[in-house]
C-alpha atoms as a PDB file:
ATOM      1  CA  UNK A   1       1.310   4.588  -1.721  1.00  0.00           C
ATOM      2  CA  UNK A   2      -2.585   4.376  -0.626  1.00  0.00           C
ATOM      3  CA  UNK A   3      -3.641   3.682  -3.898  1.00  0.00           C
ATOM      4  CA  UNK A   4      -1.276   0.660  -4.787  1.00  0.00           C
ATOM      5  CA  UNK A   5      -1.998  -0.599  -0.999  1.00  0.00           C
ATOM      6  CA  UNK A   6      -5.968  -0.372  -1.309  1.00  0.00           C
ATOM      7  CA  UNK A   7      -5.571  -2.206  -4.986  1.00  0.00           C
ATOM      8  CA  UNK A   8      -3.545  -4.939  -3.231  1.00  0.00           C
ATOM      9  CA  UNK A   9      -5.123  -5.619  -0.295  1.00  0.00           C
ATOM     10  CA  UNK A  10      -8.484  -5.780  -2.578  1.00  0.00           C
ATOM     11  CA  UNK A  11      -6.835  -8.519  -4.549  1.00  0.00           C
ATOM     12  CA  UNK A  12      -5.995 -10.065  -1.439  1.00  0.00           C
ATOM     13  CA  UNK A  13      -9.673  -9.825   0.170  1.00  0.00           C
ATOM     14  CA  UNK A  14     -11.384 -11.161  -2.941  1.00  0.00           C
ATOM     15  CA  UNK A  15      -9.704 -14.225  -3.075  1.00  0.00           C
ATOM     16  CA  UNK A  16     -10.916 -14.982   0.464  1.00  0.00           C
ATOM     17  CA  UNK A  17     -14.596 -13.300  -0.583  1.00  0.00           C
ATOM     18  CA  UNK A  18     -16.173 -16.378   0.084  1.00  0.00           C
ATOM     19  CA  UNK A  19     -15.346 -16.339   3.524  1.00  0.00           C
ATOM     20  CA  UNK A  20     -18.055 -13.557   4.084  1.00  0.00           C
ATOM     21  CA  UNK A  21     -21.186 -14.444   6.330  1.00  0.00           C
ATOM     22  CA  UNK A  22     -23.770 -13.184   3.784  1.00  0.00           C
ATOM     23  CA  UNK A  23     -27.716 -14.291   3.000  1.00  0.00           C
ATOM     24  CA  UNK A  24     -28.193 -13.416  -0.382  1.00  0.00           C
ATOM     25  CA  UNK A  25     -30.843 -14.965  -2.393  1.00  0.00           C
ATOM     26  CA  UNK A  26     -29.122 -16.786  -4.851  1.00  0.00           C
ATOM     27  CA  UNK A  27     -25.238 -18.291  -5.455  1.00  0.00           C
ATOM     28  CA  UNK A  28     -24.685 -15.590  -8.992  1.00  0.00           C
ATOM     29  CA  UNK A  29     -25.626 -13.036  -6.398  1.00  0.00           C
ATOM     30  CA  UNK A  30     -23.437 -13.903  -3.271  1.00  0.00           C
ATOM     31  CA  UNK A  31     -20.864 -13.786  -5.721  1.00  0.00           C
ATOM     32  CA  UNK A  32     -21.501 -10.079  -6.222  1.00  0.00           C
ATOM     33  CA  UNK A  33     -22.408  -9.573  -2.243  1.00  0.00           C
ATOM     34  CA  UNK A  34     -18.749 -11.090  -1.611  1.00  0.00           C
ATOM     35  CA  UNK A  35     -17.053  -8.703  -3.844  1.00  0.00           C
ATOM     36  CA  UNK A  36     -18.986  -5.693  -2.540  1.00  0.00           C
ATOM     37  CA  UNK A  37     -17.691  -6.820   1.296  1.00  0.00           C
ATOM     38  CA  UNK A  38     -13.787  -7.165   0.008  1.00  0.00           C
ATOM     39  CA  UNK A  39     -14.313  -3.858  -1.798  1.00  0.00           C
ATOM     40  CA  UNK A  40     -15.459  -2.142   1.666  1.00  0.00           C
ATOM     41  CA  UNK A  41     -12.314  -4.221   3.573  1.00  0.00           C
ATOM     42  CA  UNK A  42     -10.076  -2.650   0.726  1.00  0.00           C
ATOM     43  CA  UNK A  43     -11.140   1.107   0.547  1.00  0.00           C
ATOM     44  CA  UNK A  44     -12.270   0.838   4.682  1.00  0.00           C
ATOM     45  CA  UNK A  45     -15.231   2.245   3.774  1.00  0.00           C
ATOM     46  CA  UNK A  46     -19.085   1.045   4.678  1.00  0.00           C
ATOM     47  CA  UNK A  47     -21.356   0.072   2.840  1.00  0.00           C
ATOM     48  CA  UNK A  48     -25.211  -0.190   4.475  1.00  0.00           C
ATOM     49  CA  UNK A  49     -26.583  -3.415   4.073  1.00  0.00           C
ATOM     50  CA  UNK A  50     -29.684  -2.214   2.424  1.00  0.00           C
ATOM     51  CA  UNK A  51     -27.409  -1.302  -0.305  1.00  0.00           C
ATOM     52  CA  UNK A  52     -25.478  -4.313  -0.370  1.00  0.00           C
ATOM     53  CA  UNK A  53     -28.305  -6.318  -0.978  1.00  0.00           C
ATOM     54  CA  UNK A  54     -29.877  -4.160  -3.349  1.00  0.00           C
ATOM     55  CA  UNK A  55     -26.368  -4.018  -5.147  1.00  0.00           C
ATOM     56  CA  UNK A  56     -25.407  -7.971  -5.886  1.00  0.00           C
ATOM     57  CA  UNK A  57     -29.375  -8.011  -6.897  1.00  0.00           C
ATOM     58  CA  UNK A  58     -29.018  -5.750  -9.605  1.00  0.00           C
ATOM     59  CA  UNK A  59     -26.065  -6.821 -10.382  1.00  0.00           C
ATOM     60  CA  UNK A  60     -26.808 -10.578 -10.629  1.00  0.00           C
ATOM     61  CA  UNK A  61     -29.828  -9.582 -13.292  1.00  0.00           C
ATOM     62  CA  UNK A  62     -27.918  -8.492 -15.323  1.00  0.00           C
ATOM     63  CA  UNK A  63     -24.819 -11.415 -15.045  1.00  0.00           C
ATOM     64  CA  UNK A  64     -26.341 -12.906 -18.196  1.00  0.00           C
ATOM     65  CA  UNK A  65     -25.122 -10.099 -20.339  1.00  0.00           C
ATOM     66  CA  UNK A  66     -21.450 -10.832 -19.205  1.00  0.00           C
ATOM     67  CA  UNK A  67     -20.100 -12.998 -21.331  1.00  0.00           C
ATOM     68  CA  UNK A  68     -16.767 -15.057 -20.037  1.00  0.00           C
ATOM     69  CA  UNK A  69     -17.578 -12.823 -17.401  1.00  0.00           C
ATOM     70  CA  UNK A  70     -15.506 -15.422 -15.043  1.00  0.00           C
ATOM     71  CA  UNK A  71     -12.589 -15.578 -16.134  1.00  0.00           C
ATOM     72  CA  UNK A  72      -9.923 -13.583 -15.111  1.00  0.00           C
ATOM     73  CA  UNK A  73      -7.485 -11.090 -17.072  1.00  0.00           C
ATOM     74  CA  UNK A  74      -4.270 -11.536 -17.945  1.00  0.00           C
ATOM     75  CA  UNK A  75      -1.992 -10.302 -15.167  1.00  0.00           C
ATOM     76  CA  UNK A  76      -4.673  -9.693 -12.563  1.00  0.00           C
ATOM     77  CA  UNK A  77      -6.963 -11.863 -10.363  1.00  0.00           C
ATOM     78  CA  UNK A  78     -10.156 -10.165 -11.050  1.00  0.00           C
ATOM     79  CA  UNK A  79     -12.762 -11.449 -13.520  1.00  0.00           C
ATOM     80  CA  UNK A  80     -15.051  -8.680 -15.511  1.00  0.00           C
ATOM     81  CA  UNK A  81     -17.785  -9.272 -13.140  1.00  0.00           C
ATOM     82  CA  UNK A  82     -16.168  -8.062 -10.393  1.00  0.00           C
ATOM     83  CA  UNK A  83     -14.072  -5.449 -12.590  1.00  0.00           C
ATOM     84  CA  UNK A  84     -17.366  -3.826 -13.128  1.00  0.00           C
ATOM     85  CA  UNK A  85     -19.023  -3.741  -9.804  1.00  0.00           C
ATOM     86  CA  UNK A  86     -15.554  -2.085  -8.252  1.00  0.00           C
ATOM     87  CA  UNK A  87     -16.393   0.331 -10.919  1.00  0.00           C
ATOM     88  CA  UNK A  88     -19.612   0.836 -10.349  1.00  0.00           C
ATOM     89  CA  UNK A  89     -18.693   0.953  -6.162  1.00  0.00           C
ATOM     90  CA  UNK A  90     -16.046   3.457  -6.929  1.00  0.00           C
ATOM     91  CA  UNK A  91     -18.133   5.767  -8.467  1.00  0.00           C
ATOM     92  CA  UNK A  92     -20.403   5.710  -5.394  1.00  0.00           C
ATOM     93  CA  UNK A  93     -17.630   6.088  -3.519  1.00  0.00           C
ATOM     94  CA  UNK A  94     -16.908   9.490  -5.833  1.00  0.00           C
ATOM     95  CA  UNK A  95     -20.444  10.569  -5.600  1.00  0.00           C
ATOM     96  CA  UNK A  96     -19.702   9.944  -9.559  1.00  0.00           C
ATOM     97  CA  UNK A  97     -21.101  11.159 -12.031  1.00  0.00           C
ATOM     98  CA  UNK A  98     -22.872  14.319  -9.938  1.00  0.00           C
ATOM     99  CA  UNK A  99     -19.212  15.570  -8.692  1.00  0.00           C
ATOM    100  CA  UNK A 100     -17.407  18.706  -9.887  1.00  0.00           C
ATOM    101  CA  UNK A 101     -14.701  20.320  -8.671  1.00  0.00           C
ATOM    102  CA  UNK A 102     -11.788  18.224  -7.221  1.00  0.00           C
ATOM    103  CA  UNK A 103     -11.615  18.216  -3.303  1.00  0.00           C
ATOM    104  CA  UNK A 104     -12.599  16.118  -0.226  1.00  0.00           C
ATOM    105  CA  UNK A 105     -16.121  14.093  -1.484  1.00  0.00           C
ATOM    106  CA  UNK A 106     -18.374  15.459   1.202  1.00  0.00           C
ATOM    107  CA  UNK A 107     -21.216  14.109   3.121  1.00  0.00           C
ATOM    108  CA  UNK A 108     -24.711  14.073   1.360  1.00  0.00           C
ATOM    109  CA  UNK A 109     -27.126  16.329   3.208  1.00  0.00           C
ATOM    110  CA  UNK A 110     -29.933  15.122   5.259  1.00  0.00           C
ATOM    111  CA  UNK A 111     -32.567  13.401   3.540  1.00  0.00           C
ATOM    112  CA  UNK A 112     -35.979  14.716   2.295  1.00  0.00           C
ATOM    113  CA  UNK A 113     -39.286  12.888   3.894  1.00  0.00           C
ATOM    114  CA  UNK A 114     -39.687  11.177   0.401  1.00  0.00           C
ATOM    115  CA  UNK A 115     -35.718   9.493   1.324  1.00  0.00           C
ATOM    116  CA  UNK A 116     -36.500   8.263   4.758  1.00  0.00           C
ATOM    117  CA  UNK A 117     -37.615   4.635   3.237  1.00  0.00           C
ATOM    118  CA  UNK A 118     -34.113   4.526   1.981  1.00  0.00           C
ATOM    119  CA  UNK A 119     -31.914   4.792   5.129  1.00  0.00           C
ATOM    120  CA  UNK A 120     -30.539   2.211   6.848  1.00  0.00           C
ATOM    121  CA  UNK A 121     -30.864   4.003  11.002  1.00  0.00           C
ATOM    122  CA  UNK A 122     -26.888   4.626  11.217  1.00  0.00           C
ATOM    123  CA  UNK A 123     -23.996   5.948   9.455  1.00  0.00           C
ATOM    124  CA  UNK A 124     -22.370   4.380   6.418  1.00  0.00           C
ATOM    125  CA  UNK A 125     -20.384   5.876   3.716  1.00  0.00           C
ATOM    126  CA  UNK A 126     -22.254   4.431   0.889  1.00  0.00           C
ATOM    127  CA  UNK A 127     -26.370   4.329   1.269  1.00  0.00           C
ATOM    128  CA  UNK A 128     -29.167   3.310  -0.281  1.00  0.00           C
ATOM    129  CA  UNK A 129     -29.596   7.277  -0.982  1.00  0.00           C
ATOM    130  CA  UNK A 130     -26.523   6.705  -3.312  1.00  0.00           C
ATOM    131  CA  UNK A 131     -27.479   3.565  -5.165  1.00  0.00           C
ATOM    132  CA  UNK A 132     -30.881   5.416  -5.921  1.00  0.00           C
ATOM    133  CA  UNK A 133     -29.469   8.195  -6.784  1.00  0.00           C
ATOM    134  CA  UNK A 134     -26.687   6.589  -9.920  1.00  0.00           C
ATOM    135  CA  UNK A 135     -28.428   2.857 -10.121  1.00  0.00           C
ATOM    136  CA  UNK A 136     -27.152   0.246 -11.587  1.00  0.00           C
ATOM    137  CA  UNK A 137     -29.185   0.755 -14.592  1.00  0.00           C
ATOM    138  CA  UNK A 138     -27.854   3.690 -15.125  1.00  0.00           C
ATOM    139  CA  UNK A 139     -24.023   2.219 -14.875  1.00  0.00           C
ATOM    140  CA  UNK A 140     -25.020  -0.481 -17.450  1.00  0.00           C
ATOM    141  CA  UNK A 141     -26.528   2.476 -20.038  1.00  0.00           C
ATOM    142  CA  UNK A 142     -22.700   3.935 -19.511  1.00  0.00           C
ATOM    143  CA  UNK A 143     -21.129   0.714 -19.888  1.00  0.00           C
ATOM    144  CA  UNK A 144     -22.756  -1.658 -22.469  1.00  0.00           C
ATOM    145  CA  UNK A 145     -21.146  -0.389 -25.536  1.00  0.00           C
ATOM    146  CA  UNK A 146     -17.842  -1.959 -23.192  1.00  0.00           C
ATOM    147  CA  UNK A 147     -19.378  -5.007 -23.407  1.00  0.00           C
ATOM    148  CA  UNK A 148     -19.940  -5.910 -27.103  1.00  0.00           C
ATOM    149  CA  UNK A 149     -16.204  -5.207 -28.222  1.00  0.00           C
ATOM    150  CA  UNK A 150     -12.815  -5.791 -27.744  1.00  0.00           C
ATOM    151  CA  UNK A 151     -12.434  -4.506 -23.635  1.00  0.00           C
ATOM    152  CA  UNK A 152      -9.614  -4.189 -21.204  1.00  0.00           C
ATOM    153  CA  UNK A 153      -8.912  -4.039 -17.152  1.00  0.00           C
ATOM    154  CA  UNK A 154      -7.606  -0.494 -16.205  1.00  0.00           C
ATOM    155  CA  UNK A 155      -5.919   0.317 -13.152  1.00  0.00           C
ATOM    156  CA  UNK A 156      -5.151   4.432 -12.275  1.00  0.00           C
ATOM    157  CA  UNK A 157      -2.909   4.864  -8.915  1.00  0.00           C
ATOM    158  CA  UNK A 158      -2.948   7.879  -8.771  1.00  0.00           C
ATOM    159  CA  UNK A 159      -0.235   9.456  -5.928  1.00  0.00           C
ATOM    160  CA  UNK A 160      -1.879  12.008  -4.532  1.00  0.00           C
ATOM    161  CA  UNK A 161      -6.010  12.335  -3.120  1.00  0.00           C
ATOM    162  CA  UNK A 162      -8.257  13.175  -4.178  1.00  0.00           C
ATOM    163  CA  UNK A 163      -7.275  13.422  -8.115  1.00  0.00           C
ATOM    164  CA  UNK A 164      -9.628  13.587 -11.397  1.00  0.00           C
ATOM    165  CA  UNK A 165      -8.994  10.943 -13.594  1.00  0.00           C
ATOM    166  CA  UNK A 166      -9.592  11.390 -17.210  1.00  0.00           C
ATOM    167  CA  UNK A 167      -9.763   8.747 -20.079  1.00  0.00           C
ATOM    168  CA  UNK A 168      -9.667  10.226 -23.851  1.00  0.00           C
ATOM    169  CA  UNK A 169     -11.184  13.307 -22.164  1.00  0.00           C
ATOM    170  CA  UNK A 170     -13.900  11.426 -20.202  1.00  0.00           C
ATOM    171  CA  UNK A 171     -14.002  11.715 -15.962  1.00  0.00           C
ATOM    172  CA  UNK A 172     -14.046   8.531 -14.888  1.00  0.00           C
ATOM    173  CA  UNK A 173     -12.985   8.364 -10.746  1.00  0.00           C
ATOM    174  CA  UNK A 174     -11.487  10.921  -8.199  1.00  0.00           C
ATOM    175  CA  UNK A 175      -9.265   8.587  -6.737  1.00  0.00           C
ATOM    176  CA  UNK A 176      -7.678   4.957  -7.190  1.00  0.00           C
ATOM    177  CA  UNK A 177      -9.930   3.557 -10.128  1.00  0.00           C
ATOM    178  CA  UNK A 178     -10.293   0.617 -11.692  1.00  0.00           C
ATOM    179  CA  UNK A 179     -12.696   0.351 -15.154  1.00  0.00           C
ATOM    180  CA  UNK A 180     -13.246  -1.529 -18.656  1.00  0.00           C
ATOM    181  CA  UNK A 181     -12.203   0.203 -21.275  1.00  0.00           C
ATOM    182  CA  UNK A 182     -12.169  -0.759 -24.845  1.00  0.00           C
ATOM    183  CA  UNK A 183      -9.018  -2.370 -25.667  1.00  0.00           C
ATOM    184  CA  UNK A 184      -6.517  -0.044 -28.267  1.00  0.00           C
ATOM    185  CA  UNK A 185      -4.878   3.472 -27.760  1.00  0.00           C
ATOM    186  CA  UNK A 186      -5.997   5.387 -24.889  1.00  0.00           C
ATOM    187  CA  UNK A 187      -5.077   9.267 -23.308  1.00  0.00           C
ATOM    188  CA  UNK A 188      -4.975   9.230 -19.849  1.00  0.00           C
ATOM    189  CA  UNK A 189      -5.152  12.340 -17.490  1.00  0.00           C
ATOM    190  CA  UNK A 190      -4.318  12.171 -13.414  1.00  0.00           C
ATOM    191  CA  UNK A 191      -4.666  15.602 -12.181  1.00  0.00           C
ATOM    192  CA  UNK A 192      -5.270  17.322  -8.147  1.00  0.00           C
ATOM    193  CA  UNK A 193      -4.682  21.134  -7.294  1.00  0.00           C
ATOM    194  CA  UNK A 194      -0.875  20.396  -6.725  1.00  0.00           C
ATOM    195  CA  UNK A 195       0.457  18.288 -10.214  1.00  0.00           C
ATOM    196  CA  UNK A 196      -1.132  16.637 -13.170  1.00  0.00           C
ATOM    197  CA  UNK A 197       0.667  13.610 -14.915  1.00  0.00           C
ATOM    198  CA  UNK A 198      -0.682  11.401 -18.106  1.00  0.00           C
ATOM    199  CA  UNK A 199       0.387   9.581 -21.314  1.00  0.00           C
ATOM    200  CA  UNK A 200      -0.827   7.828 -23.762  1.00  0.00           C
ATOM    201  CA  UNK A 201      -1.475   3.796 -22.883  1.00  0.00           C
ATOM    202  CA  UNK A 202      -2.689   0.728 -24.456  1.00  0.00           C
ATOM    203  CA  UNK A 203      -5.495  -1.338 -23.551  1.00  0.00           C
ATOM    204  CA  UNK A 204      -4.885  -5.198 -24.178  1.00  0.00           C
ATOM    205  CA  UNK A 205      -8.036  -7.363 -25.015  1.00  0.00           C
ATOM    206  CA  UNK A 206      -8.664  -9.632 -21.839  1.00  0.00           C
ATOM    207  CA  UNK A 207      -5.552  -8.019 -19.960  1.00  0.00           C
ATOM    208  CA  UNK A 208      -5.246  -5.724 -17.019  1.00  0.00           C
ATOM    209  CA  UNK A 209      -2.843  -2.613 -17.550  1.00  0.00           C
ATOM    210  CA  UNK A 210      -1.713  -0.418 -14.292  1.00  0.00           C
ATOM    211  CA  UNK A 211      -1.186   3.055 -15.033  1.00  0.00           C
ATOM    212  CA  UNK A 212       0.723   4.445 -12.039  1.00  0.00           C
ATOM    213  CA  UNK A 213       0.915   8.391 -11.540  1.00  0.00           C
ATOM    214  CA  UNK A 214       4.263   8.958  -9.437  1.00  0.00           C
END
């Protein structure tokens, strides 16, 4: 299954993050620059380094307001921090949250003059169009309220691509996802234009639950 493969080999990849040949400015945000570079391995997708960088900076500003944001869940090797920047990736990777009806995610079309300053001179699947465009600011808006309770790992594999994934009603990926979510009683909805499959789950405080979709 792609899904379970790109979730394993991710696994894999960050546990040899530090490995990467990065600059960043500081050690909080190589951290973050290390996780974006297993995430691309993982998914084989690019990420421009323009947006790398300006990624694991935005990301390590806002590091204080992750509590025990090191340590890793219960049955999974990923910490918070780097629960919430595959998030945050993923929904890049989804065009999230501008996307609306489920198909291929295309290209972006060619930039405006007023864009130019944020291109990096080649091809990548993720830009710094994309980062400008849902920034981490934004994320953090969508995802503090995560932060000050009682929060879980969640892992959708969904079997087929691209599929809408729904928690409690909410669109949260198109494809494999992995997101905090507030730890209790949870509906989850995996559907594509040939099946649909859900259930209700439970969320664990400080525990990672996979929710496979056969």
């Amino acid at each position: 299954m792609k899904g379970t493969l790109a979730i394993a080999v991710l696994v894999g990849f960050l546990s040899i993050a530090t490995m990467q040949t990065a600059s960043p400015g500081t050690d909080v945000e190589k951290s973050y620059f290390d996780t974006v570079k297993a995430w691309e391995a993982s998914e084989k997708l690019t990420v421009s380094p323009k947006a790398e960088k300006a990624i694991a900076s935005a990301f390590a500003q806002y590091d204080p307001e992750f509590l025990d944001g090191d340590i890793a869940w219960k049955d999974s090797r990923r910490t918070l921090k780097q629960t919430l920047l595959i998030c945050y990736l993923g929904r890049l990777r989804d065009r999230f949250p501008s996307f609306e009806e489920v198909g291929p995610v295309g290209k972006r079309p060619p930039p405006d003059d007023r864009e130019m300053d944020l291109e990096d001179g080649a091809t990548y699947d993720i830009e710094r169009y994309e980062v400008a465009r849902y920034t981490v600011d934004n994320f953090m808006r969508d995802v503090r309220p995560l932060l000050a309770g009682h929060r879980g790992e969640l892992v959708i594999v969904p079997g087929e691509l691209p599929s809408s994934v729904t928690v409690d009603g909410r669109e949260i990926g198109r494809a494999g996802t992995i997101s905090v979510e507030s730890a209790g009683e949870h509906r989850i909805l995996v559907r594509n234009k040939v099946r649909r499959c859900g259930g209700k789950i439970v969320v664990v405080d400080g525990a990672s639950l996979v929710f496979p979709c056969p």
